[in-house]
PDB file of N, CA and C in Angstrom:
ATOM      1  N   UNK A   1      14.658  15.887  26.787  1.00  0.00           N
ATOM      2  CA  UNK A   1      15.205  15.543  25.499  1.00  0.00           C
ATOM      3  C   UNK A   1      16.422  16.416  25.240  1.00  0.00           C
ATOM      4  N   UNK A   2      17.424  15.892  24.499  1.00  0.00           N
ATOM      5  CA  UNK A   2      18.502  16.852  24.449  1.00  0.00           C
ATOM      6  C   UNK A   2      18.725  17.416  23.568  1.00  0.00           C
ATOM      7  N   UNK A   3      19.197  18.270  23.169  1.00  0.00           N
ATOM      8  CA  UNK A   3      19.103  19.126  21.804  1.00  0.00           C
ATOM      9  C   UNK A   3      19.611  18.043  20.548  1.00  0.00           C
ATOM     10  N   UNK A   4      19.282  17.879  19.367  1.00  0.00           N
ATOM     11  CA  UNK A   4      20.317  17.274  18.175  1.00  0.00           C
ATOM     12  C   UNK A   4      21.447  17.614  17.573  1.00  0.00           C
ATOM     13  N   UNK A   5      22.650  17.182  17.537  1.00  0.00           N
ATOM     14  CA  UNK A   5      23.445  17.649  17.439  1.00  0.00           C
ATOM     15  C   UNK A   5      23.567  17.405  15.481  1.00  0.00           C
ATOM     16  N   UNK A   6      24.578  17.810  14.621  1.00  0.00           N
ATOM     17  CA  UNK A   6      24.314  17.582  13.457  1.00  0.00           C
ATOM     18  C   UNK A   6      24.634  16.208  13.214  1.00  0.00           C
ATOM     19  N   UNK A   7      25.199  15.135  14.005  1.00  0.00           N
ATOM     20  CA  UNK A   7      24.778  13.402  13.469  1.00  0.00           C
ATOM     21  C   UNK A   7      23.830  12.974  13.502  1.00  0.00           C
ATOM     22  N   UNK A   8      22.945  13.672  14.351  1.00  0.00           N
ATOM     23  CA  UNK A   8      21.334  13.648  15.007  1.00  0.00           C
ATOM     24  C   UNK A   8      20.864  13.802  14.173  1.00  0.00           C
ATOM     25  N   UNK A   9      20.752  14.652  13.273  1.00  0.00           N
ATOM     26  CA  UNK A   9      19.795  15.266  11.817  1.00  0.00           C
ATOM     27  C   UNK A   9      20.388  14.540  10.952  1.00  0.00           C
ATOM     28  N   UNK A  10      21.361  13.961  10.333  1.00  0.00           N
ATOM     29  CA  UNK A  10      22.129  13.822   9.519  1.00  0.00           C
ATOM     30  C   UNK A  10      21.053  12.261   9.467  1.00  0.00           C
ATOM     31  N   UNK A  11      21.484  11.743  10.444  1.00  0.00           N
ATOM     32  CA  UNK A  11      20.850  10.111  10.853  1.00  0.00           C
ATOM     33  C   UNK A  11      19.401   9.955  10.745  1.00  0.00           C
ATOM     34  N   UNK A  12      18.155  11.114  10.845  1.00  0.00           N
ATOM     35  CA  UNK A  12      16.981  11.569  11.516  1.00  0.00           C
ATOM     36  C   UNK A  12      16.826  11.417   9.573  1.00  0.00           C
ATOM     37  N   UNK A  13      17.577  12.116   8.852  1.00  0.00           N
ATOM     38  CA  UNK A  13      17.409  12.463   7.999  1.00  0.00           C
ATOM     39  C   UNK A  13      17.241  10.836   6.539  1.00  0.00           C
ATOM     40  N   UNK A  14      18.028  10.821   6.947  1.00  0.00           N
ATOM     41  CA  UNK A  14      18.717   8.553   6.308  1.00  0.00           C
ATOM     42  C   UNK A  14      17.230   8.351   6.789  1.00  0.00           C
ATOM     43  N   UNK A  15      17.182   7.813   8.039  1.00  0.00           N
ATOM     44  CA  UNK A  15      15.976   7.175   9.012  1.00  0.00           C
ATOM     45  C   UNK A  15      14.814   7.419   8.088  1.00  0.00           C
ATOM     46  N   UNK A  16      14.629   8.882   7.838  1.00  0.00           N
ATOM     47  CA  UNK A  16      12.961   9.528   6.702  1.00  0.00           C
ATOM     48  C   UNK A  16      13.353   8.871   5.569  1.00  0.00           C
ATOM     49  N   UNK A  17      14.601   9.379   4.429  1.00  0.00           N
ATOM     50  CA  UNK A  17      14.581   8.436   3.520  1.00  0.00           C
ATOM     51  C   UNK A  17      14.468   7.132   3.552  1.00  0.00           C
ATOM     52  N   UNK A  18      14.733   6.597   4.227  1.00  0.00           N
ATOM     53  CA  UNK A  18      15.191   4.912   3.777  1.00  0.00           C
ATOM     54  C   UNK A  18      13.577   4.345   4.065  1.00  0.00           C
ATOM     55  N   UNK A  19      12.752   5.088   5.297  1.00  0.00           N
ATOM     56  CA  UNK A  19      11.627   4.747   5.143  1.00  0.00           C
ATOM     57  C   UNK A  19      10.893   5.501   4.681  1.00  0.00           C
ATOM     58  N   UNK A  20      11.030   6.435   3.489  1.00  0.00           N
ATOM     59  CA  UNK A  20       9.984   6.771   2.333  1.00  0.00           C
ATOM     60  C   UNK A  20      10.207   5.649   1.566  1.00  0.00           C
ATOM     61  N   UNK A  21      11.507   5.264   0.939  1.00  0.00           N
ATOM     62  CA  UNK A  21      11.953   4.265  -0.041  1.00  0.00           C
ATOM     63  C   UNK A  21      11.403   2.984   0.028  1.00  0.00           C
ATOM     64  N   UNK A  22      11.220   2.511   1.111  1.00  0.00           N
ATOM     65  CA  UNK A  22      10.787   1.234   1.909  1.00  0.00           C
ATOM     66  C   UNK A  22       8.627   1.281   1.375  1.00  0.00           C
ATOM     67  N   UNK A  23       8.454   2.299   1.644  1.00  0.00           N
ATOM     68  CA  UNK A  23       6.814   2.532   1.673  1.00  0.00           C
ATOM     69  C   UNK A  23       6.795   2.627   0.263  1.00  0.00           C
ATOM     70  N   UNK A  24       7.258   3.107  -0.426  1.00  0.00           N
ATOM     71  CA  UNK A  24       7.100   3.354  -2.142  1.00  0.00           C
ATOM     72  C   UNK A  24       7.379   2.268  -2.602  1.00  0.00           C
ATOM     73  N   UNK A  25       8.213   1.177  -2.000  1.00  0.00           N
ATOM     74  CA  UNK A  25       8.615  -0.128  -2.569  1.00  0.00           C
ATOM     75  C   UNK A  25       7.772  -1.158  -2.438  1.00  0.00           C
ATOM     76  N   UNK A  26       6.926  -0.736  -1.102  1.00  0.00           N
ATOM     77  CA  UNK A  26       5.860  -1.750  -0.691  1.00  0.00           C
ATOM     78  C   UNK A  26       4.634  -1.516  -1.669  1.00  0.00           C
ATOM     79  N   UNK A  27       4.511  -0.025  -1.875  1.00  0.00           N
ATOM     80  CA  UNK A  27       3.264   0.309  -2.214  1.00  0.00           C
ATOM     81  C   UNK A  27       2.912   0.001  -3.912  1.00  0.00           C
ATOM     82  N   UNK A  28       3.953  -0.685  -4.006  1.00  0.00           N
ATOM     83  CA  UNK A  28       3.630  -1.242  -5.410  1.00  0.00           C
ATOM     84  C   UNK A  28       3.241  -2.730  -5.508  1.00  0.00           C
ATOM     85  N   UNK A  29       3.661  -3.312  -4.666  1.00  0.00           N
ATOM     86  CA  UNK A  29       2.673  -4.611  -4.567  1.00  0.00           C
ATOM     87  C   UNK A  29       1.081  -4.583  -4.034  1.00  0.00           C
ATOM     88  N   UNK A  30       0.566  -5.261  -4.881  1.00  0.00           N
ATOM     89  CA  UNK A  30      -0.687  -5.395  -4.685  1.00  0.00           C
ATOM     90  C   UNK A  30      -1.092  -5.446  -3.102  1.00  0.00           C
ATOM     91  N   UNK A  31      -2.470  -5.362  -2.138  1.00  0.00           N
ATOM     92  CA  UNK A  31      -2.280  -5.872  -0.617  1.00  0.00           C
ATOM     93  C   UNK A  31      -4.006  -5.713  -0.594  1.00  0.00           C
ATOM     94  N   UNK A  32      -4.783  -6.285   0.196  1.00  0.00           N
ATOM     95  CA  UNK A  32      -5.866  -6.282   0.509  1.00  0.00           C
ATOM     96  C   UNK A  32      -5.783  -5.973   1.991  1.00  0.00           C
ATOM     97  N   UNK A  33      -6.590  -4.760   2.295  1.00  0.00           N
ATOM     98  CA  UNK A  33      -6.942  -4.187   3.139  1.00  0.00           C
ATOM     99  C   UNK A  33      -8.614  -4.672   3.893  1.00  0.00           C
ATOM    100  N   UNK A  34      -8.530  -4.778   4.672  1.00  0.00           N
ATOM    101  CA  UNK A  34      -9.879  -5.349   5.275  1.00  0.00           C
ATOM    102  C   UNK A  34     -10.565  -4.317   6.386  1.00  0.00           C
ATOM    103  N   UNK A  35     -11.824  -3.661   5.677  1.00  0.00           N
ATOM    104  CA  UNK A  35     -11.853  -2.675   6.532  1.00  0.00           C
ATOM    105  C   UNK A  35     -13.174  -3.087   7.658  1.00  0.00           C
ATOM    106  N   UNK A  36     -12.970  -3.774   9.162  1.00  0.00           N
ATOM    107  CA  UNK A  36     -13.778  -4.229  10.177  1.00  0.00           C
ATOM    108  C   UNK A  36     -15.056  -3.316  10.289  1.00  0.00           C
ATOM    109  N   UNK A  37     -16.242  -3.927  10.974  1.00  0.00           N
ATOM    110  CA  UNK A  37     -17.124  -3.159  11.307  1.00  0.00           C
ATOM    111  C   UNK A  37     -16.570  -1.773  12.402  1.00  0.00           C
ATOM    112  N   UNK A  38     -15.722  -2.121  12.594  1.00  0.00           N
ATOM    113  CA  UNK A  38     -15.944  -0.885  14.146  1.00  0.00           C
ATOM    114  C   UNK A  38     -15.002   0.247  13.252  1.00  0.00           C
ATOM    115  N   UNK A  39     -14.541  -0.001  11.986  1.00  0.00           N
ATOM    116  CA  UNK A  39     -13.725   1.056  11.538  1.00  0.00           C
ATOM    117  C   UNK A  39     -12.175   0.892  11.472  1.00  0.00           C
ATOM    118  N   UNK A  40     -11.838  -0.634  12.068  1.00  0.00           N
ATOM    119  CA  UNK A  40     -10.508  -1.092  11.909  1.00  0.00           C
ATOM    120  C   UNK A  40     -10.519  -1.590  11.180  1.00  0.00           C
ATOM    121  N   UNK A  41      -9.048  -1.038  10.249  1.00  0.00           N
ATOM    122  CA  UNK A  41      -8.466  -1.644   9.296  1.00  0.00           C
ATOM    123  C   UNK A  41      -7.309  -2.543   9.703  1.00  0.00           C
ATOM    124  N   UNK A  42      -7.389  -4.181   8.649  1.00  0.00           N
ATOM    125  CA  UNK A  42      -6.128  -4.798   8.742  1.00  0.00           C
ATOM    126  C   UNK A  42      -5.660  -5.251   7.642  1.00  0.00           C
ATOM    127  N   UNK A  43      -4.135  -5.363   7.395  1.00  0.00           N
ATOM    128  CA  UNK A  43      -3.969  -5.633   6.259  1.00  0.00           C
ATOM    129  C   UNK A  43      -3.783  -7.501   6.230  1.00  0.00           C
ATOM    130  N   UNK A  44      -4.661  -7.930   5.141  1.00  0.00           N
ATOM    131  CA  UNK A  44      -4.184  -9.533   5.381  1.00  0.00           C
ATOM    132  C   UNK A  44      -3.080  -9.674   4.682  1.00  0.00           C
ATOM    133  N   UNK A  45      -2.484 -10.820   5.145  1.00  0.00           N
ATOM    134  CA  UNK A  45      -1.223 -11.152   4.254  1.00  0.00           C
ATOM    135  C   UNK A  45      -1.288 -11.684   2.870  1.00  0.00           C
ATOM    136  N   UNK A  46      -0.969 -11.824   1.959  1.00  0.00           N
ATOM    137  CA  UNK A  46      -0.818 -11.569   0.136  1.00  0.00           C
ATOM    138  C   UNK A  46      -0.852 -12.956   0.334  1.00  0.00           C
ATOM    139  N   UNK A  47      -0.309 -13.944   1.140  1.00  0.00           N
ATOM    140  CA  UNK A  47      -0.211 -15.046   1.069  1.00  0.00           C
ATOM    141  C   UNK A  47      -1.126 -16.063   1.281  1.00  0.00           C
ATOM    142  N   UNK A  48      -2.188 -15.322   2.264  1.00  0.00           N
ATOM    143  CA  UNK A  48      -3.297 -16.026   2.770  1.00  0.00           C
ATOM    144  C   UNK A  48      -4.331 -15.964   1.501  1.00  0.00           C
ATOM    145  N   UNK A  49      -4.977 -17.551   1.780  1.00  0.00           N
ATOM    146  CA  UNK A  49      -5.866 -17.924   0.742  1.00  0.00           C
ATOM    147  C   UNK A  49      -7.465 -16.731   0.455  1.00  0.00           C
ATOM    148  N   UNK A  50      -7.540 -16.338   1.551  1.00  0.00           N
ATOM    149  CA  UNK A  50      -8.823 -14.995   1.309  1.00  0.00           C
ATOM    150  C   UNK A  50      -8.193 -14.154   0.170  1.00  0.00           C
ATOM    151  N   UNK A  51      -6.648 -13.574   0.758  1.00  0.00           N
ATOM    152  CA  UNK A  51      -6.205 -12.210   0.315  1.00  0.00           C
ATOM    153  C   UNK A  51      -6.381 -13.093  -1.462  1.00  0.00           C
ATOM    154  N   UNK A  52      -5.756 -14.200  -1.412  1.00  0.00           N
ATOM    155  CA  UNK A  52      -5.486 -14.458  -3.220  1.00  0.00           C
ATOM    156  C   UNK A  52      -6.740 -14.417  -3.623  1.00  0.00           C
ATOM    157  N   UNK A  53      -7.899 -14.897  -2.937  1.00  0.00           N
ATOM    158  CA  UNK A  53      -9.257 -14.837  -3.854  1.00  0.00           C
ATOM    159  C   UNK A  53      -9.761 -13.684  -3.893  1.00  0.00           C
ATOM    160  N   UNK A  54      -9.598 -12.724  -3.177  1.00  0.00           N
ATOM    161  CA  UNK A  54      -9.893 -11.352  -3.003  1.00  0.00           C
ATOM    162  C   UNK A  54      -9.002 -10.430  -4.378  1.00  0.00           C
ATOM    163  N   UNK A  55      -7.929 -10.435  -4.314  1.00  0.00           N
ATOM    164  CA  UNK A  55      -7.193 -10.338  -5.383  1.00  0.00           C
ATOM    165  C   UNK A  55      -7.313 -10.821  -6.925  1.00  0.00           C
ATOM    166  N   UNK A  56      -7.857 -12.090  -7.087  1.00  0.00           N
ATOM    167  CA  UNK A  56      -8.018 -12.974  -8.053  1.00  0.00           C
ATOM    168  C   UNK A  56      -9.118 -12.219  -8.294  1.00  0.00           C
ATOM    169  N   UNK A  57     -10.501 -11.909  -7.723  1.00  0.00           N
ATOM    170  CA  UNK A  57     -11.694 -11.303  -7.966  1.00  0.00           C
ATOM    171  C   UNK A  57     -11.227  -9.535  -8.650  1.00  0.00           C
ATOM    172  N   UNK A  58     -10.570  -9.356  -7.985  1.00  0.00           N
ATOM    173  CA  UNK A  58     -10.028  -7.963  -8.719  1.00  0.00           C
ATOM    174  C   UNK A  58      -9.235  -7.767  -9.584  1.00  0.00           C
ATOM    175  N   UNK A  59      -8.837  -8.538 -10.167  1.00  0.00           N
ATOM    176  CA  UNK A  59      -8.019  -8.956 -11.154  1.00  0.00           C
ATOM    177  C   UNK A  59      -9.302  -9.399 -12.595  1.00  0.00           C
ATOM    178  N   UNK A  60     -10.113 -10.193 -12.184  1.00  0.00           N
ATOM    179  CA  UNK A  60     -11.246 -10.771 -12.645  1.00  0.00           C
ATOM    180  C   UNK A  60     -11.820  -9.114 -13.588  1.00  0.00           C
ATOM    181  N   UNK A  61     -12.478  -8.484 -12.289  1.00  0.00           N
ATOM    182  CA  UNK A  61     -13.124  -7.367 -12.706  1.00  0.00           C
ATOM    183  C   UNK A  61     -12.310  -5.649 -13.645  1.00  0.00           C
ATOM    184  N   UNK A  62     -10.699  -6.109 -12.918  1.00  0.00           N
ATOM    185  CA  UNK A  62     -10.253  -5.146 -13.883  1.00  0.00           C
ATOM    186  C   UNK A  62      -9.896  -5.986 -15.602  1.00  0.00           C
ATOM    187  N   UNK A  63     -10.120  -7.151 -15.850  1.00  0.00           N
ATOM    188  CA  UNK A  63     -10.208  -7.946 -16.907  1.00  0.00           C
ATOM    189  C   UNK A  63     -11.499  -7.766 -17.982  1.00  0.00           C
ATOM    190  N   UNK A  64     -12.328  -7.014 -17.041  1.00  0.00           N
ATOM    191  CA  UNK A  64     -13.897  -7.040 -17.835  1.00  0.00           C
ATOM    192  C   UNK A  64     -13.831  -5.671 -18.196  1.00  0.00           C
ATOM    193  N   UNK A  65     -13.412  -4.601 -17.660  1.00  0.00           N
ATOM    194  CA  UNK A  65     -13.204  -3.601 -17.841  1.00  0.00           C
ATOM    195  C   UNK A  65     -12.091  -2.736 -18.604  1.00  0.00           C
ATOM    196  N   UNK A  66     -10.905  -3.433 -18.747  1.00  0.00           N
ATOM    197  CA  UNK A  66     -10.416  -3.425 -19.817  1.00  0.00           C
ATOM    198  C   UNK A  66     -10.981  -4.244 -21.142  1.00  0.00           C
ATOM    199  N   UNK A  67     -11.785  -5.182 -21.124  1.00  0.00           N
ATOM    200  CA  UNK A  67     -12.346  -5.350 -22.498  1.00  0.00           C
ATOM    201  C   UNK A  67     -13.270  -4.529 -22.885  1.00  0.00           C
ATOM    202  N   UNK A  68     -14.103  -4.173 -22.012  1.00  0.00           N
ATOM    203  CA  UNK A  68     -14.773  -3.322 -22.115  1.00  0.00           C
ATOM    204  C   UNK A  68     -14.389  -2.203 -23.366  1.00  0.00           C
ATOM    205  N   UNK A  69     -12.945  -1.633 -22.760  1.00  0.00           N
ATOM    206  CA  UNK A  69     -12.767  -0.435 -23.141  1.00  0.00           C
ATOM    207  C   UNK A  69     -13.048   0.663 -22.251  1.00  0.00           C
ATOM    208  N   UNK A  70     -13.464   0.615 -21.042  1.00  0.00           N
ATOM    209  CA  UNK A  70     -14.261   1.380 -20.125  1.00  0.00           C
ATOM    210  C   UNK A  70     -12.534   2.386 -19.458  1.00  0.00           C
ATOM    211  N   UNK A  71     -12.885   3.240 -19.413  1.00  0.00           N
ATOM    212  CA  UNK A  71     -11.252   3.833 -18.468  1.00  0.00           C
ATOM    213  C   UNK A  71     -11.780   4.700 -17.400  1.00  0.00           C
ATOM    214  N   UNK A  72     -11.435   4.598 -16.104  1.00  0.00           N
ATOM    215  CA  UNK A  72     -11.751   5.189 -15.169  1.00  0.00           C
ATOM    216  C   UNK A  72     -11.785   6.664 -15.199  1.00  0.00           C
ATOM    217  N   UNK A  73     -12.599   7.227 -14.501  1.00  0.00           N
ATOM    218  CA  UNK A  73     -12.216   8.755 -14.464  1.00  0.00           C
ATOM    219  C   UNK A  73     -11.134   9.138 -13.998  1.00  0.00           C
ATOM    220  N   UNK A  74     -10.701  10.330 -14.629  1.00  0.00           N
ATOM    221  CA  UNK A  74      -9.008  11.027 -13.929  1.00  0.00           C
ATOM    222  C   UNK A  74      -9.472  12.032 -12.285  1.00  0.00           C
ATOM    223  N   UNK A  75      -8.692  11.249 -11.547  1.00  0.00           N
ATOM    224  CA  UNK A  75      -9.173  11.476  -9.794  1.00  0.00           C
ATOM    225  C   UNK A  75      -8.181  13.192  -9.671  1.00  0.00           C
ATOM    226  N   UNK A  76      -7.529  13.569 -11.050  1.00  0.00           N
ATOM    227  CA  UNK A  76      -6.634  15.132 -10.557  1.00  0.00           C
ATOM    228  C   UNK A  76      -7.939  15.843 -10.571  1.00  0.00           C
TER     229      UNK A  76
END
């Protein structure tokens, strides 16, 4: 490997931001995670008819719970 020169870091550096920015942008849309028996996780796509009923159901239950009045515990 060859040493980095300072366009190397400069670029290395863009490269980390642009994909923190990218993950913080994603991580605000909703996504259903599917966690397999053997311990694999996959993410389904938002588009597929499971992910919307899966979603729709959680949507459902944070609906009962805000009438409720119920507020989650603070996770700090």
């Amino acid at each position: 490997m060859r040493p980095r020169g300072p366009v190397d870091k400069v670029a290395a550096l863009l490269g980390d931001a642009a994909g923190a920015l990218r993950r913080a942008r994603e991580d605000r849309r909703a996504r259903v995670v599917c966690h397999e028996e053997g311990g694999r996780a996959r993410v389904i796509d938002p588009e597929d008819p499971q992910a919307i009923a899966i979603l729709d159901a959680a949507d459902a239950m944070l609906d009962v719970v805000v009438a409720r009045g119920d507020r989650p515990e603070s996770r700090t």
